[in-house]
C-alpha atoms as a PDB file:
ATOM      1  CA  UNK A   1     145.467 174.526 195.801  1.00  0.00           C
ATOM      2  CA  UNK A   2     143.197 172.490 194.096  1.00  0.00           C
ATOM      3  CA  UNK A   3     140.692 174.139 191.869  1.00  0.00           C
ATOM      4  CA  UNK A   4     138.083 171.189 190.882  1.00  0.00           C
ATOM      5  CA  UNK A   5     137.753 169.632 194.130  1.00  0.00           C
ATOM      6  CA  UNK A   6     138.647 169.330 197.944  1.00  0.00           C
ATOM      7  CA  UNK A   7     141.866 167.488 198.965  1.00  0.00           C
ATOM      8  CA  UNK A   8     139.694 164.942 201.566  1.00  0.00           C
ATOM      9  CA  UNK A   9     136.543 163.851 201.223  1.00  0.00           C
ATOM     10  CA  UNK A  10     134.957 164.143 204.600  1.00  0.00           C
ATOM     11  CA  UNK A  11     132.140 162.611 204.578  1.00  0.00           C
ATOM     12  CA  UNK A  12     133.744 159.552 202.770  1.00  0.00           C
ATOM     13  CA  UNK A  13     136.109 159.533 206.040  1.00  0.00           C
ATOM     14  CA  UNK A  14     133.633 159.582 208.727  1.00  0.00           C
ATOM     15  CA  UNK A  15     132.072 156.411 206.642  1.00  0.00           C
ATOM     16  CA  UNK A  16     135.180 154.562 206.469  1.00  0.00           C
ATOM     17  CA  UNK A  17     136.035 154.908 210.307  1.00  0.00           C
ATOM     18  CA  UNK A  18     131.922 154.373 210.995  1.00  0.00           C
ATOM     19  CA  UNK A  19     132.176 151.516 209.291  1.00  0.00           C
ATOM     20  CA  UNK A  20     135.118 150.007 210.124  1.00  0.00           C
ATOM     21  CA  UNK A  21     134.321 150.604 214.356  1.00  0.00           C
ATOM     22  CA  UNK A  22     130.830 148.532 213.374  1.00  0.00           C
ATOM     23  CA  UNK A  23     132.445 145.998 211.782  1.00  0.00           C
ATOM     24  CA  UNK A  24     135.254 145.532 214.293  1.00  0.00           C
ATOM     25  CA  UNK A  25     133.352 145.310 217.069  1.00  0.00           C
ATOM     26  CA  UNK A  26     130.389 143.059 215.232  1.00  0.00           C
ATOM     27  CA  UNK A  27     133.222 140.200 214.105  1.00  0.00           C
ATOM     28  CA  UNK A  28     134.726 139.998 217.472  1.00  0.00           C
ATOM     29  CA  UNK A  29     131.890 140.065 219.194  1.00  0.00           C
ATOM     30  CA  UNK A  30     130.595 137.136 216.535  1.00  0.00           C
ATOM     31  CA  UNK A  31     133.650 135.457 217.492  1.00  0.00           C
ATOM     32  CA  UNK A  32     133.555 135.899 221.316  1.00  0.00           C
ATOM     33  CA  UNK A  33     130.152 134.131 220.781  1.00  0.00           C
ATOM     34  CA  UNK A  34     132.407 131.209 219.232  1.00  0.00           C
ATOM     35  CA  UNK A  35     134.198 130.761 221.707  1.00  0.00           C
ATOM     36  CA  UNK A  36     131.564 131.359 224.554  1.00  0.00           C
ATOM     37  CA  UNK A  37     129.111 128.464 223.375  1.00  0.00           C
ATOM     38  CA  UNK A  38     131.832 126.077 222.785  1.00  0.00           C
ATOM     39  CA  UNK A  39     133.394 126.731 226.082  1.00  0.00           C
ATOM     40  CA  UNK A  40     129.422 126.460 227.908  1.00  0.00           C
ATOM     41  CA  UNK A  41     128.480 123.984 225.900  1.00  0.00           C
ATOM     42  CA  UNK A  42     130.817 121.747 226.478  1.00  0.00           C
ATOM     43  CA  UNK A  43     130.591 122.163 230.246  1.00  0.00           C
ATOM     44  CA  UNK A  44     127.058 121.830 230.059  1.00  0.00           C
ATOM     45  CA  UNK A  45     127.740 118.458 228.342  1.00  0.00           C
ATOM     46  CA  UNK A  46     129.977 117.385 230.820  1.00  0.00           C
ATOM     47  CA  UNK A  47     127.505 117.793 233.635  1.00  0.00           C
ATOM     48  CA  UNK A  48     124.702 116.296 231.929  1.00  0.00           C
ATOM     49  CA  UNK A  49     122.928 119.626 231.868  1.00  0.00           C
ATOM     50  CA  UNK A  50     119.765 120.482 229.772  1.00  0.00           C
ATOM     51  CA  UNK A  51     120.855 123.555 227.938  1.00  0.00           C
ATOM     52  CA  UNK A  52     124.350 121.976 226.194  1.00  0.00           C
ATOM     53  CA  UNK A  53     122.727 122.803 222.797  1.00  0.00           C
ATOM     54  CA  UNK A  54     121.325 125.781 222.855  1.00  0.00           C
ATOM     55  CA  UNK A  55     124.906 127.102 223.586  1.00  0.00           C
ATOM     56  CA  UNK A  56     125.969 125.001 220.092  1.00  0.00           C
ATOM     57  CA  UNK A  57     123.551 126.770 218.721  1.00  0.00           C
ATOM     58  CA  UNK A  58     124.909 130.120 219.737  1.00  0.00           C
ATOM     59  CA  UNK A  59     128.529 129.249 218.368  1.00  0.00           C
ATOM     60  CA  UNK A  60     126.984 128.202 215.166  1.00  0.00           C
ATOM     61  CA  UNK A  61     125.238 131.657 214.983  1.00  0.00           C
ATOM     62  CA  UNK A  62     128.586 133.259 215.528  1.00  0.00           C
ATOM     63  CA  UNK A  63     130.294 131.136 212.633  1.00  0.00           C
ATOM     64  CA  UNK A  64     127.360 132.345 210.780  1.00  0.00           C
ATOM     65  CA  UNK A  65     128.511 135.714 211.286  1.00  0.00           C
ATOM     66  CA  UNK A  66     131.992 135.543 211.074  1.00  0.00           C
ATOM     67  CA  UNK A  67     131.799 133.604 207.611  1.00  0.00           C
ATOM     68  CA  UNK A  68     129.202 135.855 206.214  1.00  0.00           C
ATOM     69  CA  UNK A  69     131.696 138.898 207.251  1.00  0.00           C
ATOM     70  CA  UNK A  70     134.492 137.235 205.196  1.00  0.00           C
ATOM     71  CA  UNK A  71     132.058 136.642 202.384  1.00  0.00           C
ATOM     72  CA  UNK A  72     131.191 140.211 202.204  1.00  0.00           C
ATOM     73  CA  UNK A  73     135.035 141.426 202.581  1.00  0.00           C
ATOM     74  CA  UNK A  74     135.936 139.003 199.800  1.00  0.00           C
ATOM     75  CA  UNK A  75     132.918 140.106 197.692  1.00  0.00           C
ATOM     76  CA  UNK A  76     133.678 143.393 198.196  1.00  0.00           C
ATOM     77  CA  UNK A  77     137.158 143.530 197.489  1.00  0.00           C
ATOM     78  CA  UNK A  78     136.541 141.775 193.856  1.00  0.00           C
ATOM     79  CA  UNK A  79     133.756 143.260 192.808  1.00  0.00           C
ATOM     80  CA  UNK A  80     135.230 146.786 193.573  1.00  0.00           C
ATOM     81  CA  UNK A  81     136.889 148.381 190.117  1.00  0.00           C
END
Protein backbone atom coordinates (compact mmCIF):
# COMPACT_ATOMS: atom_id res chain seq x y z
CA UNK A 1 0.00 0.00 0.00
CA UNK A 2 2.50 2.28 0.87
CA UNK A 3 5.73 2.14 -1.00
CA UNK A 4 8.24 4.57 1.08
CA UNK A 5 7.35 3.54 4.43
CA UNK A 6 5.25 1.40 6.97
CA UNK A 7 1.72 2.58 7.93
CA UNK A 8 2.69 2.43 12.05
CA UNK A 9 5.67 2.98 13.49
CA UNK A 10 6.10 0.30 16.07
CA UNK A 11 8.62 1.02 17.92
CA UNK A 12 7.41 4.71 18.25
CA UNK A 13 4.12 2.95 19.79
CA UNK A 14 5.59 0.77 22.33
CA UNK A 15 7.45 4.24 23.49
CA UNK A 16 4.40 6.20 23.67
CA UNK A 17 2.39 3.56 25.80
CA UNK A 18 5.99 2.87 27.86
CA UNK A 19 6.04 6.14 28.53
CA UNK A 20 2.86 7.16 29.22
CA UNK A 21 2.30 3.82 31.95
CA UNK A 22 5.71 5.47 33.71
CA UNK A 23 4.48 8.63 33.83
CA UNK A 24 0.97 7.76 35.01
CA UNK A 25 1.85 5.81 37.62
CA UNK A 26 5.03 8.23 38.76
CA UNK A 27 2.46 11.51 39.05
CA UNK A 28 -0.06 9.69 41.03
CA UNK A 29 2.06 8.07 43.01
CA UNK A 30 3.87 11.79 43.53
CA UNK A 31 0.52 12.87 44.39
CA UNK A 32 -0.58 10.02 46.74
CA UNK A 33 2.63 11.16 48.57
CA UNK A 34 0.74 14.68 48.79
CA UNK A 35 -1.79 13.66 50.24
CA UNK A 36 -0.17 10.95 52.57
CA UNK A 37 2.26 13.49 54.43
CA UNK A 38 -0.34 16.06 54.80
CA UNK A 39 -2.81 13.65 56.15
CA UNK A 40 0.31 12.05 58.77
CA UNK A 41 1.62 15.05 59.33
CA UNK A 42 -0.97 16.68 60.52
CA UNK A 43 -1.94 13.87 62.88
CA UNK A 44 1.42 13.70 64.03
CA UNK A 45 1.02 17.42 64.90
CA UNK A 46 -1.99 16.93 66.64
CA UNK A 47 -0.53 14.41 69.03
CA UNK A 48 2.52 16.21 69.70
CA UNK A 49 4.52 13.51 67.97
CA UNK A 50 8.26 13.77 66.92
CA UNK A 51 8.10 12.87 63.29
CA UNK A 52 5.23 15.71 62.11
CA UNK A 53 7.93 17.08 59.72
CA UNK A 54 9.51 14.62 58.19
CA UNK A 55 6.02 13.72 56.74
CA UNK A 56 5.96 17.72 55.44
CA UNK A 57 8.84 16.94 54.05
CA UNK A 58 7.54 14.01 52.10
CA UNK A 59 4.49 16.10 50.66
CA UNK A 60 6.89 18.74 49.64
CA UNK A 61 8.91 16.04 47.73
CA UNK A 62 5.73 15.01 46.03
CA UNK A 63 4.86 18.74 44.96
CA UNK A 64 8.33 18.61 43.77
CA UNK A 65 7.39 15.96 41.52
CA UNK A 66 4.17 16.76 40.45
CA UNK A 67 5.29 20.43 39.44
CA UNK A 68 8.40 19.29 37.76
CA UNK A 69 5.99 16.74 35.69
CA UNK A 70 3.87 19.74 34.56
CA UNK A 71 7.02 21.65 33.77
CA UNK A 72 8.22 19.00 31.53
CA UNK A 73 4.59 18.44 29.82
CA UNK A 74 4.42 22.19 29.27
CA UNK A 75 8.04 22.30 28.00
CA UNK A 76 7.46 19.65 25.92
CA UNK A 77 4.43 20.55 24.31
CA UNK A 78 6.02 24.13 23.18
CA UNK A 79 9.12 23.30 22.31
CA UNK A 80 7.81 20.41 20.04
CA UNK A 81 7.51 21.75 16.12
Amino acid sequence: MTPNGTIVDVGALVKVVWVSLVAGVGVTTAFSLIVFGLSRGNEARRGHKRPAPAFYALALAGVLVCAWAIWRGYEFVVTKA
